[in-house]
Every structure is written in structure tokens, then in C-alpha cells.
Protein backbone atom coordinates (compact mmCIF):
# COMPACT_ATOMS: atom_id res chain seq x y z
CA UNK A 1 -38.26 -3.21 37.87
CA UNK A 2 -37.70 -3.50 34.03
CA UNK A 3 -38.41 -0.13 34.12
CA UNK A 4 -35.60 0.56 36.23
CA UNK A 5 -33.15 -1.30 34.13
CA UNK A 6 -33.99 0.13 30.65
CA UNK A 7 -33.32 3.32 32.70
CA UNK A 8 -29.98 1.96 34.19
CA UNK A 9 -28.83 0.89 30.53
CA UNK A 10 -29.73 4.10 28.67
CA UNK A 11 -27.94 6.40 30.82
CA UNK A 12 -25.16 3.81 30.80
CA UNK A 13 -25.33 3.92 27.14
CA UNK A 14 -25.60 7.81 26.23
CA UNK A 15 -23.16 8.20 29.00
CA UNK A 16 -20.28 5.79 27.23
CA UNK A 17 -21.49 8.27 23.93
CA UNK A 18 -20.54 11.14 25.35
CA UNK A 19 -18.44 10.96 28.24
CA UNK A 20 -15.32 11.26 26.04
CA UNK A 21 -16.45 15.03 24.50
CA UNK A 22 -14.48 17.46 26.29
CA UNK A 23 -16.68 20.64 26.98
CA UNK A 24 -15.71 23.94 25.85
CA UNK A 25 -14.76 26.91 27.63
CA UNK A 26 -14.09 30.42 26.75
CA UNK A 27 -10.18 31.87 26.68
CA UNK A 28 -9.63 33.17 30.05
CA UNK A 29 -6.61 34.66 32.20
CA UNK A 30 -7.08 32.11 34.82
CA UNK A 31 -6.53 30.02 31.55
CA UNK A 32 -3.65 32.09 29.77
CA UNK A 33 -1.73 32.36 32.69
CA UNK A 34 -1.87 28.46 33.07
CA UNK A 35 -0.56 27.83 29.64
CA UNK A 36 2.12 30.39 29.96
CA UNK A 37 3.59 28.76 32.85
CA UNK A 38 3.23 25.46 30.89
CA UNK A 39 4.67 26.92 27.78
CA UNK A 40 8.76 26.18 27.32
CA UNK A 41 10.95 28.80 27.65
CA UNK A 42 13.44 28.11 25.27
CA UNK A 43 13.77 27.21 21.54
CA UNK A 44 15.70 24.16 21.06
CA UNK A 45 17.43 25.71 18.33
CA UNK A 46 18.61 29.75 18.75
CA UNK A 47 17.88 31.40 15.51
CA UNK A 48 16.45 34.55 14.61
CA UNK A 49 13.11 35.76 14.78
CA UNK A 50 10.95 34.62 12.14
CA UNK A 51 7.70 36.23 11.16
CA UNK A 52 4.26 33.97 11.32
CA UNK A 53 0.98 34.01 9.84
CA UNK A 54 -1.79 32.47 11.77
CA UNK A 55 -4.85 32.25 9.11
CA UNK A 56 -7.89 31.71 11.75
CA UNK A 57 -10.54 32.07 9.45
CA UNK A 58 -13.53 29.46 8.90
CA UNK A 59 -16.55 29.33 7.11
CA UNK A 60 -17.68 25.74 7.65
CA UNK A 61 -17.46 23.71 11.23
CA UNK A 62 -16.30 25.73 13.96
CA UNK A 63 -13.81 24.49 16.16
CA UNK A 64 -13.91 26.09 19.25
CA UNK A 65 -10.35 25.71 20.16
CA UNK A 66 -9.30 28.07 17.40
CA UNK A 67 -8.47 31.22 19.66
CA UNK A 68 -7.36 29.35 22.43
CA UNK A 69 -4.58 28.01 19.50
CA UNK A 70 -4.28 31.36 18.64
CA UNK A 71 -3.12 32.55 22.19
CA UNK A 72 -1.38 29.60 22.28
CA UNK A 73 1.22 30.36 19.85
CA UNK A 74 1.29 34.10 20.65
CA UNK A 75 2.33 32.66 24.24
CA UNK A 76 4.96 30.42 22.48
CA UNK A 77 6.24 33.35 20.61
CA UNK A 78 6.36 35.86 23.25
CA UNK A 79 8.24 33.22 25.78
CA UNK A 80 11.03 32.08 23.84
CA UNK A 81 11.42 35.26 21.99
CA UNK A 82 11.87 33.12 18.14
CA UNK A 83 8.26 34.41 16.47
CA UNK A 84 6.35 37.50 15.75
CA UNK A 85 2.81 36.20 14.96
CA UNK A 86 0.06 38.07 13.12
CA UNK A 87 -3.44 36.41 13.33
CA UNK A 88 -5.51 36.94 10.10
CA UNK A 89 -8.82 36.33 8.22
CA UNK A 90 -9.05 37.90 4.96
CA UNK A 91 -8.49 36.57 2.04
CA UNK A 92 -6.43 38.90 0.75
CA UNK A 93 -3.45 37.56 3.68
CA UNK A 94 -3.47 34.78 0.54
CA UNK A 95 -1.85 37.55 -1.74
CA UNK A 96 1.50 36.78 -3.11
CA UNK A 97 3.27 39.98 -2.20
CA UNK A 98 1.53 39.68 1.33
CA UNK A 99 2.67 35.94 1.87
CA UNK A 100 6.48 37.21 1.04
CA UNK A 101 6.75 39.00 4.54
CA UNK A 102 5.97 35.78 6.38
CA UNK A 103 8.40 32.99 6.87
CA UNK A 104 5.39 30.44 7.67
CA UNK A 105 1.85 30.15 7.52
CA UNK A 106 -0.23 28.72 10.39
CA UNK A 107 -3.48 27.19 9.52
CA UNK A 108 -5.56 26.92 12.27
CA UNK A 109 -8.17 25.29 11.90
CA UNK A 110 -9.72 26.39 8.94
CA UNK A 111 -12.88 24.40 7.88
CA UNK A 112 -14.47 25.26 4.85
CA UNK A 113 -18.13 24.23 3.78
CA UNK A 114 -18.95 20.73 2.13
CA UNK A 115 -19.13 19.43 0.06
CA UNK A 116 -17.25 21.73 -2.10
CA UNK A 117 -14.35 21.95 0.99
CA UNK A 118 -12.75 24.89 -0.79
CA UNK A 119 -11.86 27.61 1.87
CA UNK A 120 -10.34 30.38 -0.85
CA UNK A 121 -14.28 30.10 -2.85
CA UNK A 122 -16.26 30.02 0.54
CA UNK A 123 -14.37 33.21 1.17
CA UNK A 124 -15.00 35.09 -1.82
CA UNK A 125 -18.82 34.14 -2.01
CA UNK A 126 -19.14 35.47 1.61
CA UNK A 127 -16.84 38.57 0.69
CA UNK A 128 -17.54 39.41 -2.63
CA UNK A 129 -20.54 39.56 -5.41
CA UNK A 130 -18.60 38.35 -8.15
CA UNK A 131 -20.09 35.56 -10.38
CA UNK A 132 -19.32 31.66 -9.91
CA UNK A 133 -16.69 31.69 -12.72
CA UNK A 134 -14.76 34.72 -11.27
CA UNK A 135 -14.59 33.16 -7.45
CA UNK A 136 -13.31 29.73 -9.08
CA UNK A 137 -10.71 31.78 -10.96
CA UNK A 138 -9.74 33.75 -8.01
CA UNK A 139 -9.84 30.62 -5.56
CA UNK A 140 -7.19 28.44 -7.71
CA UNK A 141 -4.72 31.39 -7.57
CA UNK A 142 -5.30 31.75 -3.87
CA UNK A 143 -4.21 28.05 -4.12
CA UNK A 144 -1.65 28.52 -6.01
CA UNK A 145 -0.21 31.09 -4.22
CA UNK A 146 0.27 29.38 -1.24
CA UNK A 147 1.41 26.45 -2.58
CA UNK A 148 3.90 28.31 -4.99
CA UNK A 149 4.95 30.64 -1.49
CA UNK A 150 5.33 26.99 0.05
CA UNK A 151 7.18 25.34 -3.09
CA UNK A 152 10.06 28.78 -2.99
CA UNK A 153 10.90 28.29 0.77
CA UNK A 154 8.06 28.93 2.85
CA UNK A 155 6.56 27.11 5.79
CA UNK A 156 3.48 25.74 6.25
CA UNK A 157 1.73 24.29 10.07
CA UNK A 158 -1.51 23.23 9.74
CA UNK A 159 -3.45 22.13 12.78
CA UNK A 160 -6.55 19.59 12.88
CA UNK A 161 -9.13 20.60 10.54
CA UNK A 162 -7.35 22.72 8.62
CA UNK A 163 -6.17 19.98 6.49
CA UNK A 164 -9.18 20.34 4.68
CA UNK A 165 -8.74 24.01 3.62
CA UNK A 166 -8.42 22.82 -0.02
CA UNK A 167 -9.59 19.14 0.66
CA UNK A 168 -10.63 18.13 -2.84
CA UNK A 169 -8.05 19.34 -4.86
CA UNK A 170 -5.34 16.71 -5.77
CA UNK A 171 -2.07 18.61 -6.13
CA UNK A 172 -3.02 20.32 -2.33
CA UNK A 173 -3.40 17.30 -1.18
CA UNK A 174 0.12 16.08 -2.29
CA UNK A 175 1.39 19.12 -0.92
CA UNK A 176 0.09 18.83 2.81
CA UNK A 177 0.52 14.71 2.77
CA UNK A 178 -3.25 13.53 2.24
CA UNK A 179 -7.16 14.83 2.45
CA UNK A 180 -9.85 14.12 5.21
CA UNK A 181 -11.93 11.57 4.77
CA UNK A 182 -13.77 11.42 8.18
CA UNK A 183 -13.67 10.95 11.78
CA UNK A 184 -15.21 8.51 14.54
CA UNK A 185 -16.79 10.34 17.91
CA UNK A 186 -14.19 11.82 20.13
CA UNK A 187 -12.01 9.13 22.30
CA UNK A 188 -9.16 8.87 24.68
CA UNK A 189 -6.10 7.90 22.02
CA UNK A 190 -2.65 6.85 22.62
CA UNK A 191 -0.13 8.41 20.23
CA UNK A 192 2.72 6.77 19.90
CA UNK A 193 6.00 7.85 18.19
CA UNK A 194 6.56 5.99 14.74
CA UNK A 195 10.46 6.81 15.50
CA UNK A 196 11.24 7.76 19.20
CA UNK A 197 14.24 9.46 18.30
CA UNK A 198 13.11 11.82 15.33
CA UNK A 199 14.03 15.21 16.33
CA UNK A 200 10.36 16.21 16.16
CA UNK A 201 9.39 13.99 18.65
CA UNK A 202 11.75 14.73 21.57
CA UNK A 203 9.00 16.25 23.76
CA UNK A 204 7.50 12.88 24.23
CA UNK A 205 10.53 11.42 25.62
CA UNK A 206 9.70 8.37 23.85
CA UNK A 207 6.28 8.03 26.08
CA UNK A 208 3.46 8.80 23.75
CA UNK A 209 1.20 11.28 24.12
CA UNK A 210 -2.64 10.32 25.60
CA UNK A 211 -5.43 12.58 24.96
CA UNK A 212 -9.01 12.80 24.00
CA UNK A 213 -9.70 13.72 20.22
CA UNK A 214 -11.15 12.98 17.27
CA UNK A 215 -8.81 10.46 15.26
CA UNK A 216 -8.63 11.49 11.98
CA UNK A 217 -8.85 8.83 8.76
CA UNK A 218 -7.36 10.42 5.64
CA UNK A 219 -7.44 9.97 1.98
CA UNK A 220 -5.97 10.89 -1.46
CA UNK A 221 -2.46 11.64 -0.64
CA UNK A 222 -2.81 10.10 2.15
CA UNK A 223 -1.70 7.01 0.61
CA UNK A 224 0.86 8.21 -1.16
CA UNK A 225 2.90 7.92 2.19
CA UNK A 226 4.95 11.16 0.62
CA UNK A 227 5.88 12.45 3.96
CA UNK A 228 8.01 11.77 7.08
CA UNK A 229 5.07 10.39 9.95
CA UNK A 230 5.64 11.50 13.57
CA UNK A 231 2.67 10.28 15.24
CA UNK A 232 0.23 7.15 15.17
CA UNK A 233 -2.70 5.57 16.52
CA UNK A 234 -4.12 2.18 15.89
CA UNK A 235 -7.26 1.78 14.14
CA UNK A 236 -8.60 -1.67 16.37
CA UNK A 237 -8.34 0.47 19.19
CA UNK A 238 -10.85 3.17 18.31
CA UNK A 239 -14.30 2.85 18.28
CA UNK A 240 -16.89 3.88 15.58
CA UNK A 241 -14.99 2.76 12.51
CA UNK A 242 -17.05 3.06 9.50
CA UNK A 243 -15.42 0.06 8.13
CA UNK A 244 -12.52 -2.06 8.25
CA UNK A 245 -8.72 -0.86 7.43
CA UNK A 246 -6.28 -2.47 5.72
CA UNK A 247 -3.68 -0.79 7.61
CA UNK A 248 -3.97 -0.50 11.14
CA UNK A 249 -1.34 2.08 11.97
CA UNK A 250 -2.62 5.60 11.19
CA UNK A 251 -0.72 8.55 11.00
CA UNK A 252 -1.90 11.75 12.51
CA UNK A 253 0.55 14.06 12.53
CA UNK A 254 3.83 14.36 10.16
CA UNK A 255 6.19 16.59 8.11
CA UNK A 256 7.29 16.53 4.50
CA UNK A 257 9.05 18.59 1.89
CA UNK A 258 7.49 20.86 -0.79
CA UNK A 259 9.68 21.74 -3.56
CA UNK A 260 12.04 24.13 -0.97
CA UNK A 261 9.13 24.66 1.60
CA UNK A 262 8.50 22.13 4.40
CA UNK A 263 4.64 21.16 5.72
CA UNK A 264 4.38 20.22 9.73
CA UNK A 265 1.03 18.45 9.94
CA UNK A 266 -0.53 17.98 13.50
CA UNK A 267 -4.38 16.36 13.99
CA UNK A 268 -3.91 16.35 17.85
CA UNK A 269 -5.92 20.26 18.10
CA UNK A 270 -9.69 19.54 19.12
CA UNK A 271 -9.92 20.33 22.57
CA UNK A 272 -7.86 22.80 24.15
CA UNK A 273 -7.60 20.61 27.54
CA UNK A 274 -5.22 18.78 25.51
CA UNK A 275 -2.81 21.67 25.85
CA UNK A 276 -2.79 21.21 29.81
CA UNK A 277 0.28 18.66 28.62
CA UNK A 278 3.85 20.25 28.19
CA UNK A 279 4.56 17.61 25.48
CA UNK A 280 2.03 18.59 23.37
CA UNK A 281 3.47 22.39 23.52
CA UNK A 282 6.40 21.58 23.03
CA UNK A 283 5.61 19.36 20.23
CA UNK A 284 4.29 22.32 18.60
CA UNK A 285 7.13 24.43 19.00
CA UNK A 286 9.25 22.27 17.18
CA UNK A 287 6.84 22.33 14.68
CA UNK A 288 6.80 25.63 14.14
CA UNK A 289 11.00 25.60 14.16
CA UNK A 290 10.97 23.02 11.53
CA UNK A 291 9.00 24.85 9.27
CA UNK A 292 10.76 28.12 9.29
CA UNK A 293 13.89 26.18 8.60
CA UNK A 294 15.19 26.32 12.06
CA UNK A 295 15.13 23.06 13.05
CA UNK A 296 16.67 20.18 10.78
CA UNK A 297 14.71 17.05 10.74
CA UNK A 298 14.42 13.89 8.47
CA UNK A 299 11.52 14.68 5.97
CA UNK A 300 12.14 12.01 3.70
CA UNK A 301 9.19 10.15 2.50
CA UNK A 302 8.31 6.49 4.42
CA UNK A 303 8.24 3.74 2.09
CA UNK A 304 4.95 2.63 1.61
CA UNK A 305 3.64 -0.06 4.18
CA UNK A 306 3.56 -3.56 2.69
């Protein structure tokens, strides 16, 4: 009998563990065709076609939703006519004369290697044989490049992970709004608008958004509060907290200025089942308006929470 219940409780147990990861799945038409007829049709702003770069290179954790984003946003592009996206994964689409022909980058969830968390050197180790002091030289003006093609009027969308694509370097931190810092299991989350009627919002008609994801905890920047936030969760409501926060609203998606560039920041992109929601494409699209300079939206920094 004891027996049976020591049974009964560990399968109740590892089930409650794991019953929350959503299991991946290849890209598929069945799959494509599903999204396109979930995609929107329509831009809500009518501009000109603007030219995207969707970097979907990694070298550390592999997400497996990264070409399922990446036919994703070809599908936005394609439907409402406003994008011409070019997927790529050499370094080299980090050269300053290359960056010029794009009015955004898309970084899609591109995890470097820790501890070092420094996508442009993980790239040139794998890529090149040059010694430790050439990469680092090389790797800050790969930074710098895109934050100086950011700073002169670029765009820049970065999904999930990719937040970490420079995640120990201060000034790229200020730039994209903050650094990861870590993440409890995955979990059904409720997202909830900070301001219902910010124009990057509208998609969730002032509903939230409910998924399963990781929820992201940030850092550096972070707590700067130097950007506009979009989306929340609450930190009691999530499980597997390392420790204690002294805020309990956390910000997991926003958009800020940089210099004349703006920065759309999104942690909702684990699982590609969370793309069976309109909202969340939608939600995307005006992303990738705003930071082509499409769509005009309130990017002024939040004063800092008390």
C-alpha cells in the first residue's frame, strides 16, 4: 500500500515539474499554413516597405522556436506587404556598411555561451583562428556597430533570449533596457498590460495575454527603468523563485529610445504554441512597425518604482 502511494506522489510530483514544458515540433506546412491564416493582414500604419534583418545565429542554448520565428515574420512580411526580410548568420551581417541597407535588425534568439555571454567573440572563435586579443578587438566593434547603426536611426527587435547577445557588457545593456539574470521552469503566465491603451498594446484589447513560458528576471539596466514597459507579470505568482523580490511587477517586454534608434523588447518567444494566439502576432507586428519608425508610440522612460 505505501508502495502504492510513494508511487501516486512521485508521478504527481514530476508530473506538476513538467507538465507546463511545451514539446517541440518541427516547422511544417500543416503548421505554416495555420499561422498564415492567423497572421493579420494589414499594417496598422501604411508606410513603405522597409528592409529587415533577422540575425538567427546561436552558439550557446538552442531555442528551438528560432525558425519557426523566422517563418513567422517572413509570413508577417509577405501578408501585409510592409517588410522584406533577410535571415542571416554570419558575422560579417554585423558590418557597418552591411547594417546600412537594413532599416531594423531582428534578433532572434541569439544565445551566446556562458559565462562570457558575448555572441560577436563566440562567433569569431568558431569562425576564425585569430588569437584571443584579436577576437576581443573585433567583438567590441561588432558591438559597436550595432549599437552606433542603432544610436543613427536604426531599429532594433529582439526576441527572448536574445537579450543576452552582449549580456555582460554595461553600455549594451543600457541600450536594450537591462541583462538576463535567470529564469524559473516554464509556467502558464498572465501578461498584463502596464498601460491598456499604449499603442503597442492594442492587440490585447486590454485582456492580457496567457501563455506558457519561461518568465524572465533581469538585471543591470534592468533597473535603470530607462525604457517605456508594455508587458508584466507578477513575481508571487510564479513558482521557482530563487529568492525574494523587492518589486513584484516584472517587466517582460518593452520599448525605448537609443540616441535616434528605437529597441522593441519582447520575452514572450519560447514555445512556438504561443503563436497559435492572434494577439501575440499582432503584438509583434507592431513591434516591428515601431522600430522602423512606422509606428509612433510613447518611449519615454517610466519613473522608477518607489
Amino acid at each position: 500500500m505505501k508502495k502504492t502511494i510513494y508511487t501516486f506522489l512521485f508521478f504527481l510530483f514530476t508530473g506538476s515539474i513538467f507538465a507546463q514544458s511545451m514539446k517541440d515540433f518541427p516547422v511544417s506546412e500543416e503548421w505554416l499554413e495555420k499561422i498564415e491564416s492567423l497572421a493579420p493582414s494589414d499594417t496598422r500604419v501604411e508606410a513603405s516597405v522597409k528592409k529587415i534583418m533577422v540575425f538567427s545565429q546561436h552558439t550557446g542554448f538552442y531555442h528551438w522556436i528560432i525558425p519557426h520565428n523566422n517563418e513567422m515574420l517572413k509570413i508577417l512580411a509577405k501578408k501585409t506587404g510592409a517588410f522584406e526580410i533577410t535571415i542571416a548568420r554570419d558575422i560579417d551581417s554585423f558590418d557597418a556598411k552591411n547594417l546600412k541597407q537594413y532599416d531594423a535588425v531582428i534578433l532572434n534568439n541569439s544565445n551566446p555561451s556562458g559565462p562570457d555571454r558575448d555572441l560577436f567573440a563566440d562567433l569569431l572563435k568558431q569562425n576564425s583562428s585569430l588569437n584571443e586579443n584579436k577576437i576581443a578587438e573585433l567583438s567590441a566593434k561588432y558591438e559597436n556597430n550595432l549599437m552606433d547603426y542603432v544610436a543613427k536611426g536604426g531599429g532594433l527587435m529582439i526576441m527572448h533570449g536574445a537579450i543576452t547577445v552582449q549580456n555582460n557588457s554595461e553600455k549594451f545593456s543600457a541600450m536594450v533596457g537591462g541583462s538576463f539574470d535567470y529564469h524559473p521552469k516554464q509556467q502558464e503566465m498572465n501578461l498584463k498590460e502596464v498601460d491598456p491603451d499604449h499603442a503597442l498594446v492594442q492587440a490585447f484589447s486590454g485582456n492580457g495575454f496567457t501563455h506558457v513560458d519561461e518568465p524572465y528576471f533581469f538585471k543591470n539596466a534592468y533597473f535603470d527603468y530607462n525604457f517605456r514597459p508594455l508587458l508584466y507579470i507578477e513575481a508571487d505568482k510564479l513558482e521557482g523563485k530563487r529568492a525574494e523580490v523587492s518589486h513584484n511587477t516584472i517587466y517582460v517586454a518593452w520599448i525605448k529610445k537609443h540616441g535616434k534608434g528605437r529597441v522593441f523588447y519582447s520575452s514572450p518567444s519560447h514555445n512556438a504554441q504561443s503563436m497559435d494566439n492572434p494577439e501575440l502576432l499582432q503584438f509583434f507586428l507592431d513591434g516591428m512597425q515601431y522600430v522602423v519608425g512606422d509606428l509612433s508610440a510613447d518611449d519615454s522612460p517610466m519613473d522608477k518604482p518607489e
